[in-house]
PDB file of N, CA and C in Angstrom:
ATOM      1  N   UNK A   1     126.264  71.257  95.304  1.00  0.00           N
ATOM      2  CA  UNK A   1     125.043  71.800  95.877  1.00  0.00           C
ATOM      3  C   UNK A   1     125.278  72.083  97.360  1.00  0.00           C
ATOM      4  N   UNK A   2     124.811  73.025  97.939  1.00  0.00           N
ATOM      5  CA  UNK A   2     124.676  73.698  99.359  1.00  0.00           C
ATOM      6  C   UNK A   2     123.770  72.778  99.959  1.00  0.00           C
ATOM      7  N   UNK A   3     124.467  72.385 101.398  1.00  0.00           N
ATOM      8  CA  UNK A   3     123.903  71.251 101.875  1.00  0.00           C
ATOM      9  C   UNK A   3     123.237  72.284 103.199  1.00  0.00           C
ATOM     10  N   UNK A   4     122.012  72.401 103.647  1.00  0.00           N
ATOM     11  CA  UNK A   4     121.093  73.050 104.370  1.00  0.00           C
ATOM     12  C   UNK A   4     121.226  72.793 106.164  1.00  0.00           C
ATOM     13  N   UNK A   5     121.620  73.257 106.597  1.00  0.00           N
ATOM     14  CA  UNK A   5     121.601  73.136 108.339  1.00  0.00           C
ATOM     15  C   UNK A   5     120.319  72.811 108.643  1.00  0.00           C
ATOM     16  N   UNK A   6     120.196  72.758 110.038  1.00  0.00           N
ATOM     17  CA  UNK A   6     118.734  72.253 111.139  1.00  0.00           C
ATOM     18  C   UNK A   6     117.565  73.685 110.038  1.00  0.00           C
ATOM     19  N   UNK A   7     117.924  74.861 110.287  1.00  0.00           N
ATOM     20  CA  UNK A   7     116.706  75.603 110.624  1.00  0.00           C
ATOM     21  C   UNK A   7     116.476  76.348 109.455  1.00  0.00           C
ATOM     22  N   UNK A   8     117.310  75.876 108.321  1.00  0.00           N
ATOM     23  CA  UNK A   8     117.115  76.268 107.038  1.00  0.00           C
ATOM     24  C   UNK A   8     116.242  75.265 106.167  1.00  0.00           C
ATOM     25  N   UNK A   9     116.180  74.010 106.627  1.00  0.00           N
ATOM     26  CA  UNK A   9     115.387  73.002 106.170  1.00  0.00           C
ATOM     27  C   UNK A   9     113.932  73.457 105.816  1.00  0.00           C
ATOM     28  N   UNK A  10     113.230  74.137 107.135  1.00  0.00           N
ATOM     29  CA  UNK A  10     112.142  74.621 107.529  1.00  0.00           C
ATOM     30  C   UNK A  10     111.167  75.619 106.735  1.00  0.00           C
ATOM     31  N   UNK A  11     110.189  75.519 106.607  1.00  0.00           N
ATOM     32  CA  UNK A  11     109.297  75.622 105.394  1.00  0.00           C
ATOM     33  C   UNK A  11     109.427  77.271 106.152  1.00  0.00           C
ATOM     34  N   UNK A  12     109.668  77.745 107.160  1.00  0.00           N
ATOM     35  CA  UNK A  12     109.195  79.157 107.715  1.00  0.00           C
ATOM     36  C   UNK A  12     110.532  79.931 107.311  1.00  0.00           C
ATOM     37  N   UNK A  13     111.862  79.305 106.867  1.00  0.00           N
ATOM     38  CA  UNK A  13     113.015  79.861 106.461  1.00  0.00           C
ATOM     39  C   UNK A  13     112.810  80.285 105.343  1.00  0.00           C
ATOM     40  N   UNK A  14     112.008  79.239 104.479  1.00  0.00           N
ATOM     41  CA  UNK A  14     111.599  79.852 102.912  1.00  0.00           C
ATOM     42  C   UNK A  14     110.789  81.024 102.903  1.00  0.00           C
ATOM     43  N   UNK A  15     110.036  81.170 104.141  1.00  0.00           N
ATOM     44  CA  UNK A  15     108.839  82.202 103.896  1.00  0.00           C
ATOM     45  C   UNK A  15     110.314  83.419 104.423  1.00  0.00           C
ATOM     46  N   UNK A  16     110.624  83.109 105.517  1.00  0.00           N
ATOM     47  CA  UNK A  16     111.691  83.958 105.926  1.00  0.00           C
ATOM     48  C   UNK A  16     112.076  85.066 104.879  1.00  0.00           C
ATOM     49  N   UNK A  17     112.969  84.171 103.827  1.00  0.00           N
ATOM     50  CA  UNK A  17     113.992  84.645 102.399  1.00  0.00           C
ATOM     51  C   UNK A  17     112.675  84.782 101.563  1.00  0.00           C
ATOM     52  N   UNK A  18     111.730  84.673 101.168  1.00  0.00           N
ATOM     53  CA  UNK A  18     110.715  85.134 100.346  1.00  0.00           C
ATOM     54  C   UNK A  18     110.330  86.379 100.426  1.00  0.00           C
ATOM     55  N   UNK A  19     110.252  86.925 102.074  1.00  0.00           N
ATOM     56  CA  UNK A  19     109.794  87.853 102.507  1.00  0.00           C
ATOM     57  C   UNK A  19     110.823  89.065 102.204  1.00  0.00           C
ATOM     58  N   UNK A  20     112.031  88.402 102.380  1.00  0.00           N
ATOM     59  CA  UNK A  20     113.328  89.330 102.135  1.00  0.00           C
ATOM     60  C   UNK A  20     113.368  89.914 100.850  1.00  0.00           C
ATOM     61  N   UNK A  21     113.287  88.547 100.084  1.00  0.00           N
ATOM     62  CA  UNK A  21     113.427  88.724  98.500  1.00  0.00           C
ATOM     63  C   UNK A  21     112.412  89.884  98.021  1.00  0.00           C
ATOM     64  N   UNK A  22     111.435  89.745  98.191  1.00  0.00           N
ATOM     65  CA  UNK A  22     109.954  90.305  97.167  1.00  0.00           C
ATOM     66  C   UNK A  22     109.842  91.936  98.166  1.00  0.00           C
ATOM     67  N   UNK A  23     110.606  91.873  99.162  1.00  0.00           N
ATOM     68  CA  UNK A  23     111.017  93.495  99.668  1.00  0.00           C
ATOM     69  C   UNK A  23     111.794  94.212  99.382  1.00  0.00           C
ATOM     70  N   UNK A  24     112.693  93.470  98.758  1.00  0.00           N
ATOM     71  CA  UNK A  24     113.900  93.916  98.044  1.00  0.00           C
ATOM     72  C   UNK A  24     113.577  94.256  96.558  1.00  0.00           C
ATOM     73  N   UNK A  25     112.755  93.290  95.863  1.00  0.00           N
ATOM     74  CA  UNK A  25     112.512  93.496  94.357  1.00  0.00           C
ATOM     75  C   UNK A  25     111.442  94.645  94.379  1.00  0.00           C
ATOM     76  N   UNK A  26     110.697  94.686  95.627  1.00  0.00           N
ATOM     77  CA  UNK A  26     109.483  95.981  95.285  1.00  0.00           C
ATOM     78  C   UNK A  26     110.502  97.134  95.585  1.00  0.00           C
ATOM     79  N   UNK A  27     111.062  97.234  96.366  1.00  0.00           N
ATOM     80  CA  UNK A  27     111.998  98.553  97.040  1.00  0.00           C
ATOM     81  C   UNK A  27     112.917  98.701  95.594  1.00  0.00           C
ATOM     82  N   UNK A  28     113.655  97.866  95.017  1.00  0.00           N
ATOM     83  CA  UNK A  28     113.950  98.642  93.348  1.00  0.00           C
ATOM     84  C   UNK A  28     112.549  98.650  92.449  1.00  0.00           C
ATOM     85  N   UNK A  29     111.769  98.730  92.295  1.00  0.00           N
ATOM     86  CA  UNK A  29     110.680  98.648  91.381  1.00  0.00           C
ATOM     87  C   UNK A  29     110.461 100.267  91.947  1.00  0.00           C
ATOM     88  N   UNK A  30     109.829 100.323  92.488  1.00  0.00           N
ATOM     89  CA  UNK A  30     109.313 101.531  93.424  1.00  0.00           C
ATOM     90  C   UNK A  30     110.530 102.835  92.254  1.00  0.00           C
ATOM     91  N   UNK A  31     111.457 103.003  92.578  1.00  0.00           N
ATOM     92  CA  UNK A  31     111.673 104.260  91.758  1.00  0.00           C
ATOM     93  C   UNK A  31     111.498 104.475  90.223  1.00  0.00           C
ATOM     94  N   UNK A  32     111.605 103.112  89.524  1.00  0.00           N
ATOM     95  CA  UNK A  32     110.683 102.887  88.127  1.00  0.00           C
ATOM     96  C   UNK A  32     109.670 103.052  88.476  1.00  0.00           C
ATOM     97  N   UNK A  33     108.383 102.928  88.920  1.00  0.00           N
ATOM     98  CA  UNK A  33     107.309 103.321  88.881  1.00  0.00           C
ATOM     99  C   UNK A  33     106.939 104.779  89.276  1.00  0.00           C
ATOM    100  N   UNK A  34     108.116 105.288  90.069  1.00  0.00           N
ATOM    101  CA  UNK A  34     107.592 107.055  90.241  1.00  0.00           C
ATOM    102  C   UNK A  34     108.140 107.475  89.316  1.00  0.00           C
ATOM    103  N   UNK A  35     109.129 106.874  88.679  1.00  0.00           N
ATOM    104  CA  UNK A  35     109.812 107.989  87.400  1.00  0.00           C
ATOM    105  C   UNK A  35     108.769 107.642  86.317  1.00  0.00           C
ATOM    106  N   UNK A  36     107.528 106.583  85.997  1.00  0.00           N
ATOM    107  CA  UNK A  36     106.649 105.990  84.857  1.00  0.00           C
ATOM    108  C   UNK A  36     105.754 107.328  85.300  1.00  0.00           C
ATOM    109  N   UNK A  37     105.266 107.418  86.861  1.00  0.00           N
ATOM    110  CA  UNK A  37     104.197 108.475  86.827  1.00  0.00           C
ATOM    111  C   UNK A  37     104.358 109.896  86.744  1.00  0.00           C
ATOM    112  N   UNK A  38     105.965 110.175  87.057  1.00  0.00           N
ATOM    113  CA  UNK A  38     106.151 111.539  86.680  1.00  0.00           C
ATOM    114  C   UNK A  38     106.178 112.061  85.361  1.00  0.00           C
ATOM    115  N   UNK A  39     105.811 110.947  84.117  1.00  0.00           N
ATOM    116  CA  UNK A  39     106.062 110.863  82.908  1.00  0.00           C
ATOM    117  C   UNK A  39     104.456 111.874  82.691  1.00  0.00           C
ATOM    118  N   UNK A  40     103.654 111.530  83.407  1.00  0.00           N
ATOM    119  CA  UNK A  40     102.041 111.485  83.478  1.00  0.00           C
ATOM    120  C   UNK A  40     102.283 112.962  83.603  1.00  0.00           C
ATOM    121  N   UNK A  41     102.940 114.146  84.572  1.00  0.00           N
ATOM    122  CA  UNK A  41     102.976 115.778  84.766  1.00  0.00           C
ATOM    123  C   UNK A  41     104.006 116.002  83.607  1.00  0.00           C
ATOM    124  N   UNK A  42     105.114 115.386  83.296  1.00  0.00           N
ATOM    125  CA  UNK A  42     105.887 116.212  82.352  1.00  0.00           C
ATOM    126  C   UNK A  42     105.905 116.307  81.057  1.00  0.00           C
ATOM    127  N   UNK A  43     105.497 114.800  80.539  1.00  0.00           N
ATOM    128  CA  UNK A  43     105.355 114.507  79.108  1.00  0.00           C
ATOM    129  C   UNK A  43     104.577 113.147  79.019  1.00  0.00           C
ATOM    130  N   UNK A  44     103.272 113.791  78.729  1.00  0.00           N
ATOM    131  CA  UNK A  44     102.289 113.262  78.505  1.00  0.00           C
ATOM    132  C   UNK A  44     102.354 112.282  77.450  1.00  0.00           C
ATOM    133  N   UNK A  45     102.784 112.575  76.296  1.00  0.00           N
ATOM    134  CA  UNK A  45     103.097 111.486  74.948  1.00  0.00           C
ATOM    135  C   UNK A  45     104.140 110.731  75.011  1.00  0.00           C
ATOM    136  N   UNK A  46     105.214 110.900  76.102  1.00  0.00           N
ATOM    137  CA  UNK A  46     105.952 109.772  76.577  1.00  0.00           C
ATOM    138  C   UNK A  46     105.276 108.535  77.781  1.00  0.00           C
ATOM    139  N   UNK A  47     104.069 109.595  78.563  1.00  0.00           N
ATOM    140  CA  UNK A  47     103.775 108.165  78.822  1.00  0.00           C
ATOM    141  C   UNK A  47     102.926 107.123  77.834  1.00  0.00           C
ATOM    142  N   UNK A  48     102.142 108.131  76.925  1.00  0.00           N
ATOM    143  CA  UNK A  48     101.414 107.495  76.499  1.00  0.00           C
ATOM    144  C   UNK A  48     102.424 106.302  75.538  1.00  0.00           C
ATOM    145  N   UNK A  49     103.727 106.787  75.029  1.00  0.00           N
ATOM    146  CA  UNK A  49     104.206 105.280  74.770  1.00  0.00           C
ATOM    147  C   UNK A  49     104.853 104.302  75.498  1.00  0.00           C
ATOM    148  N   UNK A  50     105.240 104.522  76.285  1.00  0.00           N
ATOM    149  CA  UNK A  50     105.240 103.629  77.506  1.00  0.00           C
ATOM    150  C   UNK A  50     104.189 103.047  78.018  1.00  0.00           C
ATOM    151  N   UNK A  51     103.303 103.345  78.289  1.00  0.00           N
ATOM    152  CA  UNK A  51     101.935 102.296  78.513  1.00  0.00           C
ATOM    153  C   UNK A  51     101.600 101.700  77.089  1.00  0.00           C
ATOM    154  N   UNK A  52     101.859 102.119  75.898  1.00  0.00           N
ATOM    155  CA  UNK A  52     101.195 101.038  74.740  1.00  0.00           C
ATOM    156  C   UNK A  52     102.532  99.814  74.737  1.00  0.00           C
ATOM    157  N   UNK A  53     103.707 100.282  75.253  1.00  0.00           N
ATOM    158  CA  UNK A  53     104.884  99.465  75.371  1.00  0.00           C
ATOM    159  C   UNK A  53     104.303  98.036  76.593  1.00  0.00           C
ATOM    160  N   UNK A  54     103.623  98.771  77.373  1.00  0.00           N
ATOM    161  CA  UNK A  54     102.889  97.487  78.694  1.00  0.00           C
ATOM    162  C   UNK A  54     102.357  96.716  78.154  1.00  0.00           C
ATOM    163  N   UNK A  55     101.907  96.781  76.325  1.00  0.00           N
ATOM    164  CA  UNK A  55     100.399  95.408  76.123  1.00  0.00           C
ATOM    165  C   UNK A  55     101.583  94.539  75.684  1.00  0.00           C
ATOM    166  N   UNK A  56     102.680  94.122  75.282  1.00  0.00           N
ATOM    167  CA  UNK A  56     103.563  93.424  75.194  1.00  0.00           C
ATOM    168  C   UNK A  56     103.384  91.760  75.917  1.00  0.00           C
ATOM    169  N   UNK A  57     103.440  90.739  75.919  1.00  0.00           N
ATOM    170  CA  UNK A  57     102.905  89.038  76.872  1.00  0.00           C
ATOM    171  C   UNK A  57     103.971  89.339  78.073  1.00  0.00           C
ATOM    172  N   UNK A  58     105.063  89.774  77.503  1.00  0.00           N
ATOM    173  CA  UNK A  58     106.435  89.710  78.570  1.00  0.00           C
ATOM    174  C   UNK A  58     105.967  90.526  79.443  1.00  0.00           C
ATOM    175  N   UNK A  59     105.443  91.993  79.105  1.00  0.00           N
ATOM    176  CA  UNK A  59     105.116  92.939  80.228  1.00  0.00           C
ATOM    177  C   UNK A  59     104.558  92.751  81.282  1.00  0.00           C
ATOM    178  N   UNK A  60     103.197  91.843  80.629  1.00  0.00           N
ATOM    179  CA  UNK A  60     102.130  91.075  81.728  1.00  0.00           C
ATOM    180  C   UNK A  60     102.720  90.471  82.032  1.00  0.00           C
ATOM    181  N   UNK A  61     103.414  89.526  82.246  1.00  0.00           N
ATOM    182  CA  UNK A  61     104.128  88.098  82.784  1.00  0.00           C
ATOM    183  C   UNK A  61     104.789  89.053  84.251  1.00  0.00           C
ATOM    184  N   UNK A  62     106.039  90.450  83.273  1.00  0.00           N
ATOM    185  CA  UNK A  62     106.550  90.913  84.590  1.00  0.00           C
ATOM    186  C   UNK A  62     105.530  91.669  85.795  1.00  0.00           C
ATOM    187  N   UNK A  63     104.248  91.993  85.020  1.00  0.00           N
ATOM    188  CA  UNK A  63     103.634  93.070  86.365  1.00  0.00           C
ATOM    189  C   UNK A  63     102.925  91.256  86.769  1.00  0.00           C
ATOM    190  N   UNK A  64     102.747  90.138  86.680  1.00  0.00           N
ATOM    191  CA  UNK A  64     102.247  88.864  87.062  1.00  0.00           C
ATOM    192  C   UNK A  64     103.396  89.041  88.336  1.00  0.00           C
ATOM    193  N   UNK A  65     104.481  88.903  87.851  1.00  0.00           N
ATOM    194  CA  UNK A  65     105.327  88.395  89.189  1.00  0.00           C
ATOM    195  C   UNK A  65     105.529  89.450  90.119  1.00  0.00           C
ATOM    196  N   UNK A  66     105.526  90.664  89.723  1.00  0.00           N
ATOM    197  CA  UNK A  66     105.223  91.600  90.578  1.00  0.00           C
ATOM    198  C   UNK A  66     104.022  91.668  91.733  1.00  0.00           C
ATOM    199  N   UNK A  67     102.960  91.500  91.105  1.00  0.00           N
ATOM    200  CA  UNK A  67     101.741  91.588  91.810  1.00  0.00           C
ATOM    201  C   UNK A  67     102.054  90.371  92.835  1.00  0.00           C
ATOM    202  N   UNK A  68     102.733  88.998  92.414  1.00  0.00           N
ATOM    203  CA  UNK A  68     102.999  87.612  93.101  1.00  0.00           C
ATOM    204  C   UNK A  68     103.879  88.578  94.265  1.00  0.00           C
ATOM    205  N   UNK A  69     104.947  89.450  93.778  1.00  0.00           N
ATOM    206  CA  UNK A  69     105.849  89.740  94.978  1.00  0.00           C
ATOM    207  C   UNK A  69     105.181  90.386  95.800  1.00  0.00           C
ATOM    208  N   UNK A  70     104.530  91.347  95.481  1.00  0.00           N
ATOM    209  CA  UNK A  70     103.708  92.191  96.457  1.00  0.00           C
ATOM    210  C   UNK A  70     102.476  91.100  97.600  1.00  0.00           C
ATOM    211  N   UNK A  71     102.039  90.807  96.609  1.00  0.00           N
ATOM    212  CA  UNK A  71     101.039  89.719  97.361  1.00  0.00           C
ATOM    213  C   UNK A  71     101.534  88.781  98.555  1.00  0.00           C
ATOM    214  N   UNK A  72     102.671  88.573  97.740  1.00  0.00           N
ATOM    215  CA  UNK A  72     103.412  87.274  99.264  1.00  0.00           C
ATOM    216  C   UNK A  72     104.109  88.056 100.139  1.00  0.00           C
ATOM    217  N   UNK A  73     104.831  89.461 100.001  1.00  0.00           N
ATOM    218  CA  UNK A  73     105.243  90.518 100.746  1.00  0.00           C
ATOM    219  C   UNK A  73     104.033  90.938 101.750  1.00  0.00           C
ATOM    220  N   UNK A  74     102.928  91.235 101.113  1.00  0.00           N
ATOM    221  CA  UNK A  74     101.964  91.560 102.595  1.00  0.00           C
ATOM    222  C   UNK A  74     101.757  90.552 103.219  1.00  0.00           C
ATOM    223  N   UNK A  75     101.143  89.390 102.880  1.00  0.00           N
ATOM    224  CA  UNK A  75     100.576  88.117 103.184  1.00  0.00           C
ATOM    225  C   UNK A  75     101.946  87.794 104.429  1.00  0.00           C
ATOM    226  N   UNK A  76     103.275  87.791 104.229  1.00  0.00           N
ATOM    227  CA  UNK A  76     104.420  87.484 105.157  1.00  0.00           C
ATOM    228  C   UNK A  76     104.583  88.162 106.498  1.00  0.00           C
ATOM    229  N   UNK A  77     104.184  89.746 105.698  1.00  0.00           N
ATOM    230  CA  UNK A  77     104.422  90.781 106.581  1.00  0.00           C
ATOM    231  C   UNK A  77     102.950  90.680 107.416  1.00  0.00           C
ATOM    232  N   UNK A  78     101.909  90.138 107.174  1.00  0.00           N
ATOM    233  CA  UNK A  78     100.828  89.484 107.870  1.00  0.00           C
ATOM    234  C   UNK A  78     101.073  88.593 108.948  1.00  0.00           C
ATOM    235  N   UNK A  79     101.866  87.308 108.432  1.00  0.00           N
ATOM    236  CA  UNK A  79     101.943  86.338 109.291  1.00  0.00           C
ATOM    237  C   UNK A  79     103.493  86.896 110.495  1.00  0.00           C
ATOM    238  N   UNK A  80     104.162  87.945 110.239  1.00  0.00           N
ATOM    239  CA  UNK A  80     105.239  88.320 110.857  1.00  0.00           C
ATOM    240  C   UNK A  80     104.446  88.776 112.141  1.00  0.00           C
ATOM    241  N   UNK A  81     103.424  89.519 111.916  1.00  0.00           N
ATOM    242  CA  UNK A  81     102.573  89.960 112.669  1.00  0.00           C
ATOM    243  C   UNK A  81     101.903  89.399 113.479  1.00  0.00           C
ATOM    244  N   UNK A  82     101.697  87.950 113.283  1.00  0.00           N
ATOM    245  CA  UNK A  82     101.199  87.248 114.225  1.00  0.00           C
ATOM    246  C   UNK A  82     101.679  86.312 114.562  1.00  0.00           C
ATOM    247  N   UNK A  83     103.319  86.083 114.193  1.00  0.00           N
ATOM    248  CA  UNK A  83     104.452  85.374 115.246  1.00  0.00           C
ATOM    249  C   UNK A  83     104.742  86.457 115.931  1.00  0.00           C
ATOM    250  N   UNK A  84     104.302  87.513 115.960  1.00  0.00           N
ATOM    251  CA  UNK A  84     104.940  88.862 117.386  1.00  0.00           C
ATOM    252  C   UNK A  84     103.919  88.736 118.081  1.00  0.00           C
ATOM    253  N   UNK A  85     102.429  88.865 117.999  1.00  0.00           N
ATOM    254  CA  UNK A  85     101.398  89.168 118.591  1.00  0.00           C
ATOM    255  C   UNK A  85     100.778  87.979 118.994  1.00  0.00           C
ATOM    256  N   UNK A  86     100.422  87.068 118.426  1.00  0.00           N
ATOM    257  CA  UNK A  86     100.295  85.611 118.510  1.00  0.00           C
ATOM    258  C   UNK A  86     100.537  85.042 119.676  1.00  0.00           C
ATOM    259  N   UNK A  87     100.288  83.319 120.421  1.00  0.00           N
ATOM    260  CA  UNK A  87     101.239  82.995 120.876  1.00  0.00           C
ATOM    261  C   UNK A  87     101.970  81.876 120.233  1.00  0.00           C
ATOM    262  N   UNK A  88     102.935  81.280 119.764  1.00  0.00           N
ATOM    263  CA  UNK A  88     103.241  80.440 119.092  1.00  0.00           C
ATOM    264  C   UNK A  88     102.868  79.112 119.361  1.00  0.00           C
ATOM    265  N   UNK A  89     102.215  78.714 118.059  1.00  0.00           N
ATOM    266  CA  UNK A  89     101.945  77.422 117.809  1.00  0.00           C
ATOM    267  C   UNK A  89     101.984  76.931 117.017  1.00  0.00           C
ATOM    268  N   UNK A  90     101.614  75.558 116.165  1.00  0.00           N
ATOM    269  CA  UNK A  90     102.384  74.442 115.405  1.00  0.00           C
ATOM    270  C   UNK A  90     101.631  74.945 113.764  1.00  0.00           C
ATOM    271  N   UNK A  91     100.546  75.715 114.337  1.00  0.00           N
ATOM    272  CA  UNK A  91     100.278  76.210 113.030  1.00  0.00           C
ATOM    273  C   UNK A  91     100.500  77.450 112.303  1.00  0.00           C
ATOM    274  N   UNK A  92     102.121  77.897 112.287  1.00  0.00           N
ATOM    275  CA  UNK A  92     102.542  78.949 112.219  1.00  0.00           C
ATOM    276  C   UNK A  92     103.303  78.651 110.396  1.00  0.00           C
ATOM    277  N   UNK A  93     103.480  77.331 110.348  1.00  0.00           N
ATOM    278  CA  UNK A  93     103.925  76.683 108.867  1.00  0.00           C
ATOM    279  C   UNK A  93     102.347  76.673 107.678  1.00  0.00           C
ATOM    280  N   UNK A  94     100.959  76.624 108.624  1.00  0.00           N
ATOM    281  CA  UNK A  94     100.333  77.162 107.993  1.00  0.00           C
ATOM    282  C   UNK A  94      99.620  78.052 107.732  1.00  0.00           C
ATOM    283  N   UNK A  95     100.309  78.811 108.402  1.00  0.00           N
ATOM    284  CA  UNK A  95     100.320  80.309 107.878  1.00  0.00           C
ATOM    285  C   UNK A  95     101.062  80.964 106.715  1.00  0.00           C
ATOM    286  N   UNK A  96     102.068  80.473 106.680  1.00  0.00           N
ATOM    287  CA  UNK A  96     103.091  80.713 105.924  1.00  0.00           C
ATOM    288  C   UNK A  96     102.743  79.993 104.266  1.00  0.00           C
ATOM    289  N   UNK A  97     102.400  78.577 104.597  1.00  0.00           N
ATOM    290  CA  UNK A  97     101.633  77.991 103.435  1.00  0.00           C
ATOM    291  C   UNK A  97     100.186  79.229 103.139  1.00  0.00           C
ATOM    292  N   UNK A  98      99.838  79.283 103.848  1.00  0.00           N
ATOM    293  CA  UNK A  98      98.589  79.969 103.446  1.00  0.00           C
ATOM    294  C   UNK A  98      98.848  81.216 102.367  1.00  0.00           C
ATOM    295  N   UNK A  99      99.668  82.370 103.125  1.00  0.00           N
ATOM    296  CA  UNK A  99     100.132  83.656 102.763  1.00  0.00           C
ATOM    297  C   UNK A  99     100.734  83.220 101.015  1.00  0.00           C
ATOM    298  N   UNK A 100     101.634  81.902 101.128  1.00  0.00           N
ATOM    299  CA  UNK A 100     101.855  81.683  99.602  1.00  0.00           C
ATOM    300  C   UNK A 100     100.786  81.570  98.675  1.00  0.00           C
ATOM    301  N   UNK A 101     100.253  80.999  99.089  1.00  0.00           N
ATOM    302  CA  UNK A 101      98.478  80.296  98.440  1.00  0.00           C
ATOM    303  C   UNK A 101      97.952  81.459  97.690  1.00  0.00           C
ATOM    304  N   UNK A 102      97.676  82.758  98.810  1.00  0.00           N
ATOM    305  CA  UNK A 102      96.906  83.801  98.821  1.00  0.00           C
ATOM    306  C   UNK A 102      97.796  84.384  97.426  1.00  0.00           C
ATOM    307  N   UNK A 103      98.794  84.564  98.017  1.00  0.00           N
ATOM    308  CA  UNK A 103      99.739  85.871  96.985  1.00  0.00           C
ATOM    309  C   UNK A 103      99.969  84.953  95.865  1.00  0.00           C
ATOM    310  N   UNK A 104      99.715  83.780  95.671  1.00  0.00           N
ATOM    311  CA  UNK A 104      99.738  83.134  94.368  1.00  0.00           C
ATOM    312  C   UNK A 104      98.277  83.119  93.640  1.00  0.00           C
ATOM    313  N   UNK A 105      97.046  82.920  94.217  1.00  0.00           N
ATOM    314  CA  UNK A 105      96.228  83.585  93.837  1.00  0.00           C
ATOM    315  C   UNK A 105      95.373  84.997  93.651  1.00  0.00           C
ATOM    316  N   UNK A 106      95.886  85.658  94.116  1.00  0.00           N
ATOM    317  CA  UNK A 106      95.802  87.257  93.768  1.00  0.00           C
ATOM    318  C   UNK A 106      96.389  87.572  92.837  1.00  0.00           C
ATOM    319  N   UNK A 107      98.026  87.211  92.895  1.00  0.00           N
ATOM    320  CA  UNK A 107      98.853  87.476  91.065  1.00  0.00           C
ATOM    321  C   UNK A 107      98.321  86.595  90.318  1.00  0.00           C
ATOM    322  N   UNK A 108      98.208  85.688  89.917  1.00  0.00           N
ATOM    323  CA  UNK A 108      97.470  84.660  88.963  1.00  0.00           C
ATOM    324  C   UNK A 108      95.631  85.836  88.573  1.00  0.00           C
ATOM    325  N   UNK A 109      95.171  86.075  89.479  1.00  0.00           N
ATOM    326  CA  UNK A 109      93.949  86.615  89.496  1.00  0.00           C
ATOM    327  C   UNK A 109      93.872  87.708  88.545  1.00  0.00           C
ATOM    328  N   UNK A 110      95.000  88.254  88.956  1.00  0.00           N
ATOM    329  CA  UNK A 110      95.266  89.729  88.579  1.00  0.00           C
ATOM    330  C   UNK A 110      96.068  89.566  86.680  1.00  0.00           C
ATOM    331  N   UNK A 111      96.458  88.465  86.877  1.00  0.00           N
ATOM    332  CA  UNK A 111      97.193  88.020  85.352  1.00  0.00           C
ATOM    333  C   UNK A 111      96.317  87.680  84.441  1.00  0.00           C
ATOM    334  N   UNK A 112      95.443  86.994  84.831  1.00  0.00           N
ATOM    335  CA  UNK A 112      94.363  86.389  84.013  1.00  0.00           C
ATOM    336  C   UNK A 112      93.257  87.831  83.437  1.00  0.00           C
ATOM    337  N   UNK A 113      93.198  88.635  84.285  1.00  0.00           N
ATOM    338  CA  UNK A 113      92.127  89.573  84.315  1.00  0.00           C
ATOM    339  C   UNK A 113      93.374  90.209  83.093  1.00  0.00           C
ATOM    340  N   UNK A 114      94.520  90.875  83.167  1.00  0.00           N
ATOM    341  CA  UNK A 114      95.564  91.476  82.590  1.00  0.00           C
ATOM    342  C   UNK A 114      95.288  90.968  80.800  1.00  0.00           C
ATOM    343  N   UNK A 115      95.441  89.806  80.945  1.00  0.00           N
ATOM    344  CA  UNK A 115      95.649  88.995  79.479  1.00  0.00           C
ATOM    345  C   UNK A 115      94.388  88.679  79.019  1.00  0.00           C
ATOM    346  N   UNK A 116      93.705  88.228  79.478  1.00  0.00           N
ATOM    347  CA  UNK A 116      92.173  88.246  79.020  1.00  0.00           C
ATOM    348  C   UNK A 116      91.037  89.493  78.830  1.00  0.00           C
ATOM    349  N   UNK A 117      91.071  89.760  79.859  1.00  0.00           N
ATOM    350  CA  UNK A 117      90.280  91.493  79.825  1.00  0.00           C
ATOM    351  C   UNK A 117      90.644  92.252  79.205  1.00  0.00           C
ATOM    352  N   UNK A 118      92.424  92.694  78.924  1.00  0.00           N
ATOM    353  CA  UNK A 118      92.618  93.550  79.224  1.00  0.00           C
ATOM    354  C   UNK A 118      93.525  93.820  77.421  1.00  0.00           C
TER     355      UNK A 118
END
């Protein structure tokens, strides 16, 4: 196991690599989703099976963690915003707790509505 230095310990390193991560997974998602909507101008009965392919549990689960990435991606890119603008203080770890909180309840929100409603 990888043994962690001083400033990797730190709950704001996780938000750090979270922020990295879920920018990285939307930035490949992003050209699957324009090639799903160009399906919508060129061939209409291909999207339409591709969206009956979305009611699938797995599908929801993946647009669940999606919506989680997006959610903790703004929420980060929130609190990035106010370690620049801000002045720094001790409650900058709960911010970072917070932004998780949020983007864990917005995807959860959004999952439940998905599988139940939907």
């Amino acid at each position: 196991m990888m043994k962690l230095s001083g400033h990797r310990k730190q709950s704001l390193w996780f938000a750090f690599i979270l922020h990295r991560i879920s920018g990285l997974v939307l930035a490949l998602f992003l050209p699957l989703h324009f090639w799903v909507l160009s399906l919508a101008l060129r061939d209409p009965a291909a999207l339409d099976g591709f969206l009956s392919w979305t009611d699938f549990w797995y599908v929801k689960l993946a647009e669940y963690g999606l919506v989680f990435l997006l959610s903790v991606h703004f929420f980060g890119g929130l609190r990035l915003l106010a370690l620049e603008w801000l002045p720094w203080s001790a409650r900058q770890k709960t911010y970072a707790a917070t932004a998780l909180a949020a983007g864990f309840a917005l995807a959860t929100s959004f999952f439940l509505t998905a599988t139940i409603y939907g």
